[in-house]
N, C-alpha and C. Protein backbone atom coordinates (compact mmCIF):
# COMPACT_ATOMS: atom_id res chain seq x y z
N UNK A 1 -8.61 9.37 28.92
CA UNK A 1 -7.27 9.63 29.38
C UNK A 1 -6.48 8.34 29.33
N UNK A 2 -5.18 8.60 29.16
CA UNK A 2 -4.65 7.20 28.86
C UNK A 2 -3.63 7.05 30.08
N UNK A 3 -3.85 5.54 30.59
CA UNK A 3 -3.35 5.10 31.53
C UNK A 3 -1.56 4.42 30.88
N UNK A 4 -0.72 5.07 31.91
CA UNK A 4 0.51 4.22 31.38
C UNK A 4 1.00 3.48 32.51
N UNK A 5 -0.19 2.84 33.34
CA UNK A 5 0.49 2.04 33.84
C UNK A 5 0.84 0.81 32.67
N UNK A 6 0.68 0.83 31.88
CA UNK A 6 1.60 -0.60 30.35
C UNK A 6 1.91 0.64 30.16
N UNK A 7 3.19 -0.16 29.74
CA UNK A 7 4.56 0.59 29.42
C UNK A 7 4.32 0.57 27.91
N UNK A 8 3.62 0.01 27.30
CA UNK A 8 3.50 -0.34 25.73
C UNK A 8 3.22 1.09 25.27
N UNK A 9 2.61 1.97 26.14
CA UNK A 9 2.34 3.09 25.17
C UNK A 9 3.65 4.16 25.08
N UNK A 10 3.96 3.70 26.07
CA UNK A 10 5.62 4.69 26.28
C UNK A 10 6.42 4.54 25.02
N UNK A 11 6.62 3.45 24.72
CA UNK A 11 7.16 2.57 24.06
C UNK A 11 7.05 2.97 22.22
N UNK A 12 5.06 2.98 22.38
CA UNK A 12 4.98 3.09 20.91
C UNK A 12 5.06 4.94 20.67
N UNK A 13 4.51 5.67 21.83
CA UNK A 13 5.07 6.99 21.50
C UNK A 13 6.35 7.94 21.61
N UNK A 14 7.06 7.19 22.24
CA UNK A 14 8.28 7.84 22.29
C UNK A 14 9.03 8.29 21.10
N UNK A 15 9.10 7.16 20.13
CA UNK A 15 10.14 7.68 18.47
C UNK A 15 9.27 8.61 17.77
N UNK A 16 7.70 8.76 18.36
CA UNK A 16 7.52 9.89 17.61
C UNK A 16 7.29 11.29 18.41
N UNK A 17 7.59 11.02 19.68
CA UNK A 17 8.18 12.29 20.43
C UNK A 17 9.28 12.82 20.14
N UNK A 18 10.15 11.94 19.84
CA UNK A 18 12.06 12.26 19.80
C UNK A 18 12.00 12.83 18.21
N UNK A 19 11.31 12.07 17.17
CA UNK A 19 11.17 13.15 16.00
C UNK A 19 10.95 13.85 15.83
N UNK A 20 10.15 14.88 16.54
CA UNK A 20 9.05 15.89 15.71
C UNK A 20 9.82 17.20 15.87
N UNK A 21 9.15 17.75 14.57
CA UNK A 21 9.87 18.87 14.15
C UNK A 21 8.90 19.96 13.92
N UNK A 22 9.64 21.11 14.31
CA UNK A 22 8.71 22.47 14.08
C UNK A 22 8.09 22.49 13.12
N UNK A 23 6.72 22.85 13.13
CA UNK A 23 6.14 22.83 11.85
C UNK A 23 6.26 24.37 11.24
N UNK A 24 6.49 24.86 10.01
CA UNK A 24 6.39 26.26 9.79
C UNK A 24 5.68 26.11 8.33
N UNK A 25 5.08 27.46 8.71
CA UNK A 25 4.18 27.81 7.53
C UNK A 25 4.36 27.80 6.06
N UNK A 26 5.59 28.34 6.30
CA UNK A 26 6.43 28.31 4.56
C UNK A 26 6.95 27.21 3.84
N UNK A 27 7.17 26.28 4.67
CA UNK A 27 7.55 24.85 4.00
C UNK A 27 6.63 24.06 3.29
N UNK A 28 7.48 23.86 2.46
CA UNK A 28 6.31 22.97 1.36
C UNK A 28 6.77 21.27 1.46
N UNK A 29 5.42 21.01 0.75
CA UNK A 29 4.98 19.32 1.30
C UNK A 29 6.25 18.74 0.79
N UNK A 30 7.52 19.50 -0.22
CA UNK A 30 8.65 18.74 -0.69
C UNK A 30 9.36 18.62 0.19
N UNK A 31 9.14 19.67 1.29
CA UNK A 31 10.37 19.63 2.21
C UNK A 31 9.59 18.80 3.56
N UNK A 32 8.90 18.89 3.43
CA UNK A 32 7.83 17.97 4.81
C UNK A 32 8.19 16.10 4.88
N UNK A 33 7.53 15.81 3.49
CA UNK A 33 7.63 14.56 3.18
C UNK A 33 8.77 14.11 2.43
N UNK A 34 9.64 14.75 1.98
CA UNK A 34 11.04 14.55 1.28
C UNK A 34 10.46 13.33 0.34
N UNK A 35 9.29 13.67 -0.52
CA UNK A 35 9.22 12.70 -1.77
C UNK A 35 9.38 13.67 -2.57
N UNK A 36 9.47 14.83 -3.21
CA UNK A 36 9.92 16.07 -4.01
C UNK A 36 8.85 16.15 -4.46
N UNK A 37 7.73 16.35 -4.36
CA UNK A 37 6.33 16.81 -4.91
C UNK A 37 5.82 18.19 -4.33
N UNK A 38 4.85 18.31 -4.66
CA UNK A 38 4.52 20.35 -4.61
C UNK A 38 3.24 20.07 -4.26
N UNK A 39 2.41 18.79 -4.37
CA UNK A 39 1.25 18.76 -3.70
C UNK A 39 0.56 17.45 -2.72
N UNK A 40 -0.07 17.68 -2.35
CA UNK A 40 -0.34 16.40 -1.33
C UNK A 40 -0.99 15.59 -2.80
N UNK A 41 -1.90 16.00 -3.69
CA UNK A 41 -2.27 15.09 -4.56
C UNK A 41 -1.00 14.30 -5.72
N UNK A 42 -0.51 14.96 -5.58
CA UNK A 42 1.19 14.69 -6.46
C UNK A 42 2.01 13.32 -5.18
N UNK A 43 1.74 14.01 -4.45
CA UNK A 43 2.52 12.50 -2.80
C UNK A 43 1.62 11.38 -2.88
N UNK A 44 0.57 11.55 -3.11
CA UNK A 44 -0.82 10.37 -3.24
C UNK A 44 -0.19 9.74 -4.48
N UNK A 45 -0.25 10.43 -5.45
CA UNK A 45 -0.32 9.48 -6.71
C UNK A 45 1.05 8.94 -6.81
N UNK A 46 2.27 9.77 -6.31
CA UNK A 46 3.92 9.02 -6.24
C UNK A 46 4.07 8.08 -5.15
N UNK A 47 2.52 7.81 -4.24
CA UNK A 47 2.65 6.85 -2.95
C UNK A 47 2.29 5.22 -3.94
N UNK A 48 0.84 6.09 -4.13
CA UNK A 48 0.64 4.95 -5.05
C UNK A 48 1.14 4.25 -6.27
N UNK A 49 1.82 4.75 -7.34
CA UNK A 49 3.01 4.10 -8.34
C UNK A 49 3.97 3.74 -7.37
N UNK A 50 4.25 3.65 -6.26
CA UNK A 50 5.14 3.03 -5.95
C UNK A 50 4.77 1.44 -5.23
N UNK A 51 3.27 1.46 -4.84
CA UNK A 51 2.54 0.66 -4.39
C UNK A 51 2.63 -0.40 -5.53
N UNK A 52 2.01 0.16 -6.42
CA UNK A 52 2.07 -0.77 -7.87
C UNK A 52 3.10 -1.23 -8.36
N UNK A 53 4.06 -0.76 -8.25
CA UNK A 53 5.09 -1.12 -8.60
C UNK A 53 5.78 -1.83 -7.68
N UNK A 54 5.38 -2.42 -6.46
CA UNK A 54 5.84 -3.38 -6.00
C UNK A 54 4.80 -4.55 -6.32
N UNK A 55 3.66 -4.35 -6.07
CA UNK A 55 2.41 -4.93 -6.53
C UNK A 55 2.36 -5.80 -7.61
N UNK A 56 2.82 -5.51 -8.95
CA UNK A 56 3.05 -6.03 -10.20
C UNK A 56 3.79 -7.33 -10.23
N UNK A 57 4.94 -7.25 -9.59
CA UNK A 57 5.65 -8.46 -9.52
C UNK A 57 5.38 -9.04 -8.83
N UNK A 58 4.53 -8.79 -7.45
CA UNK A 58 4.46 -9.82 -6.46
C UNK A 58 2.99 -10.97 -6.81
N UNK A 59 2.29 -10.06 -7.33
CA UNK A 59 1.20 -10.53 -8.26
C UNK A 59 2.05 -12.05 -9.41
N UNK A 60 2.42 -11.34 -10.46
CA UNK A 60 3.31 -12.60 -10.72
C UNK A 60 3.87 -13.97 -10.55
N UNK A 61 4.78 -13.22 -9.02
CA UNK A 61 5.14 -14.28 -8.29
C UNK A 61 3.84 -15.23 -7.75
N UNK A 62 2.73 -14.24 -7.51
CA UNK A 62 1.59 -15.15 -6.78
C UNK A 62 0.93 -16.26 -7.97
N UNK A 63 0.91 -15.86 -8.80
CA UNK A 63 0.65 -16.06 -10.38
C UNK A 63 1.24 -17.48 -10.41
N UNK A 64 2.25 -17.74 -10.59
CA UNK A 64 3.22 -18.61 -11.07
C UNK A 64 2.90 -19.79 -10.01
N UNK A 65 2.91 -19.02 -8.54
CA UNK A 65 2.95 -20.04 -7.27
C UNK A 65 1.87 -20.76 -7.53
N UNK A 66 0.33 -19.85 -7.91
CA UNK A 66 -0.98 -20.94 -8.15
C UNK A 66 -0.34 -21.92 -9.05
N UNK A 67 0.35 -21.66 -10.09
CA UNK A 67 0.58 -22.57 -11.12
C UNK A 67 1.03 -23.65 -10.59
N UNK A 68 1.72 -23.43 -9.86
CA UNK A 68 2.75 -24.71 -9.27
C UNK A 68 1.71 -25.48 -8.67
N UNK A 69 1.01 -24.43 -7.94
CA UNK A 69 0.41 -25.46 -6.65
C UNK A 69 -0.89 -26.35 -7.66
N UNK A 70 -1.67 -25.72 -8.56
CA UNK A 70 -2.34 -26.73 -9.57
C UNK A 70 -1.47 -27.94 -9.95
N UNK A 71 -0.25 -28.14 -10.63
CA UNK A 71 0.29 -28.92 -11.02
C UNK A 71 1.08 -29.64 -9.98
N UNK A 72 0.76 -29.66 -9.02
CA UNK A 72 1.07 -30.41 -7.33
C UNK A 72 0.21 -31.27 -7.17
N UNK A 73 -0.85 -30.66 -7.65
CA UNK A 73 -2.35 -30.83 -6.95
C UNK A 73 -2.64 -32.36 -7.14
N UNK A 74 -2.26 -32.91 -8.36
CA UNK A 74 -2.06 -34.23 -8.48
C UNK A 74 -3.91 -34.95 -8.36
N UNK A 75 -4.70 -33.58 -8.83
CA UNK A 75 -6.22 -33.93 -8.73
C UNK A 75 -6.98 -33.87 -7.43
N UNK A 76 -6.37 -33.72 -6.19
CA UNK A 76 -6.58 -33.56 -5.16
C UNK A 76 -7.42 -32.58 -4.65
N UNK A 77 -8.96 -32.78 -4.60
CA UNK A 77 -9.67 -31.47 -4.66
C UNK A 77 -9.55 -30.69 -3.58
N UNK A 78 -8.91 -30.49 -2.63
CA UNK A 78 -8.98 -29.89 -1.68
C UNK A 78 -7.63 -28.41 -2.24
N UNK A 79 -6.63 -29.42 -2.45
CA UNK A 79 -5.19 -28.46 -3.26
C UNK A 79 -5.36 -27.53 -4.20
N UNK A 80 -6.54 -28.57 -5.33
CA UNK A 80 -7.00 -27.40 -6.64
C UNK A 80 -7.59 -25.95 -5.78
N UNK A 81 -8.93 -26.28 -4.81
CA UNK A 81 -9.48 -25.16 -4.24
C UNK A 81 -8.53 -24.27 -3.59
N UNK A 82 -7.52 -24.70 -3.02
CA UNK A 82 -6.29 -24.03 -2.60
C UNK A 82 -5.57 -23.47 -3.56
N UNK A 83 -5.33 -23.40 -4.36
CA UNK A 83 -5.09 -22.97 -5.99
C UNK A 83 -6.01 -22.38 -6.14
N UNK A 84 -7.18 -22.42 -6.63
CA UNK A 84 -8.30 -21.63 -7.28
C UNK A 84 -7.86 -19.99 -6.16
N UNK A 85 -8.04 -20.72 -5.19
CA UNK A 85 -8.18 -19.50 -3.82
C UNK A 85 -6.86 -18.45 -4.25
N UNK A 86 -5.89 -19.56 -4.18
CA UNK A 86 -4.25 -18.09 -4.03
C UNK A 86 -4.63 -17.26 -5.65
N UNK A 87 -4.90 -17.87 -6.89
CA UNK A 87 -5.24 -17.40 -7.90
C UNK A 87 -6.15 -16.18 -7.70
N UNK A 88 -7.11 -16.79 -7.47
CA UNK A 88 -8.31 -15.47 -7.09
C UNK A 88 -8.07 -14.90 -6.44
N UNK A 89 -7.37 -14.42 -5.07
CA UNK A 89 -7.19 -13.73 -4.53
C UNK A 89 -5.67 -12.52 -4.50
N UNK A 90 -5.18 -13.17 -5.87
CA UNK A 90 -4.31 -12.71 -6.01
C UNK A 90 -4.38 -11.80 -7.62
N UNK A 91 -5.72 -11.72 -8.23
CA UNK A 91 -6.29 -11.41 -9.01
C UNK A 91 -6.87 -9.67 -8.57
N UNK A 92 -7.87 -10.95 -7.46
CA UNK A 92 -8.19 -9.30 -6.26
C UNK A 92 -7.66 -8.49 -6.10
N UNK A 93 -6.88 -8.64 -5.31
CA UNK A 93 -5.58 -7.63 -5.09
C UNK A 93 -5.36 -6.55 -6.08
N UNK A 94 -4.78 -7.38 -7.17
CA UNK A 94 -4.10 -6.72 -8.41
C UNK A 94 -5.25 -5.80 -8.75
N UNK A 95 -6.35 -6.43 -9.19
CA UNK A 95 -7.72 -5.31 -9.40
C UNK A 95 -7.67 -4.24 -8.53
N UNK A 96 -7.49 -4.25 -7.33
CA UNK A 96 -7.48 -3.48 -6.41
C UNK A 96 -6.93 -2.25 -6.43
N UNK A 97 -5.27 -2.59 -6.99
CA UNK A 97 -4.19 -1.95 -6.70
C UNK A 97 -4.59 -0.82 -8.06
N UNK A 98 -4.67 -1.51 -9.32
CA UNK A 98 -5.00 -1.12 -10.27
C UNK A 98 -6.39 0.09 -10.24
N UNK A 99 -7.49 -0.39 -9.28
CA UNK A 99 -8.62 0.78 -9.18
C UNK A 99 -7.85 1.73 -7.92
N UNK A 100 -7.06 1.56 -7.46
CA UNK A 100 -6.29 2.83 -6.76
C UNK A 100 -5.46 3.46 -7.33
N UNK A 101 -4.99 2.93 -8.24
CA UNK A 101 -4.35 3.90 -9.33
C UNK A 101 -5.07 4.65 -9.85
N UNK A 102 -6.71 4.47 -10.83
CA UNK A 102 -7.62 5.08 -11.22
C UNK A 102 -8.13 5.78 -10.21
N UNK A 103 -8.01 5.36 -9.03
CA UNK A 103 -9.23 6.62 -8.60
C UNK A 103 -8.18 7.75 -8.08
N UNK A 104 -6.93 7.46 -7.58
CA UNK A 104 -5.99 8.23 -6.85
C UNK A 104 -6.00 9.45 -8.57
N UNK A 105 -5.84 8.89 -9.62
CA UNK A 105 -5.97 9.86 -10.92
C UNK A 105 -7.13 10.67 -10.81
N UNK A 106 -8.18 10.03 -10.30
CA UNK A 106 -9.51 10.65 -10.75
C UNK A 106 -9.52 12.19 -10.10
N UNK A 107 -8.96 11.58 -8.51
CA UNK A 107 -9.01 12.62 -7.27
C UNK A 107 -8.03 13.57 -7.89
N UNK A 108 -7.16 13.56 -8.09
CA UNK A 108 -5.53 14.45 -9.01
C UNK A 108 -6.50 15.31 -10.02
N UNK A 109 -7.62 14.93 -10.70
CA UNK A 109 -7.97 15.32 -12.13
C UNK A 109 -8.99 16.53 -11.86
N UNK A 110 -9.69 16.08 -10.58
CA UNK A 110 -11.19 16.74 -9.83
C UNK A 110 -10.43 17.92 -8.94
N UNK A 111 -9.18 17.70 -8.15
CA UNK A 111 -9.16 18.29 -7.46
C UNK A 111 -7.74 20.01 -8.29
N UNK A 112 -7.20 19.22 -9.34
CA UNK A 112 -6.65 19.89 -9.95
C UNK A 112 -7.63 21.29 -10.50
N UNK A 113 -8.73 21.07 -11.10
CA UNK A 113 -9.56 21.88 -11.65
C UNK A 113 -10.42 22.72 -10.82
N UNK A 114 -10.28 22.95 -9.73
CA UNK A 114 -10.72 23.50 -8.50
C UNK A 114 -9.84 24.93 -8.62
């Protein structure tokens, strides 16, 4: 049971008390989620291209920043590893984003044929 003596929970549930809306049977996930799709696997995969597509450039930007910070580095092994790090981990990511694109397809492909 949840205690409100902290006000914090008041707080974090209230805007989604003051939202909520009747749910009815006949409405479809276009009109639910107002992304214009017809299926929850169609909202997944238009969640995710949109993920990526912020993803792509920020990758880039991270891209460029290692660059800088190597050519800062002035040989300084501690800076390069600081470099190596934003590089690689900004590699990660991108891999990441990229196998959620593939698998969010895979799930679309498996669950379509059902």
């Amino acid at each position: 049971m949840l205690s409100f003596k902290n006000k914090k929970y008041i707080v974090v549930l209230l805007p989604f008390l003051a939202v909520a809306e009747t749910a009815y049977a006949q409405s479809s996930y276009k009109d639910i989620l107002k992304l214009g799709c017809d299926s929850i696997a169609e909202c997944v995969v238009r969640i995710i291209d949109f993920a990526i597509t912020l993803a792509f450039p920020v990758a880039v930007i991270f891209i460029v920043y290692s660059g800088f910070l190597f050519v800062t580095a002035q040989g300084a092994p501690d800076k390069i590893t600081n470099a190596k790090n934003t590089i690689t981990w900004t590699l990660i990511g991108l891999a990441i984003a990229i196998g959620a694109k593939a698998l969010s397809l895979a799930f679309v492909e498996f669950f379509s044929g059902l």
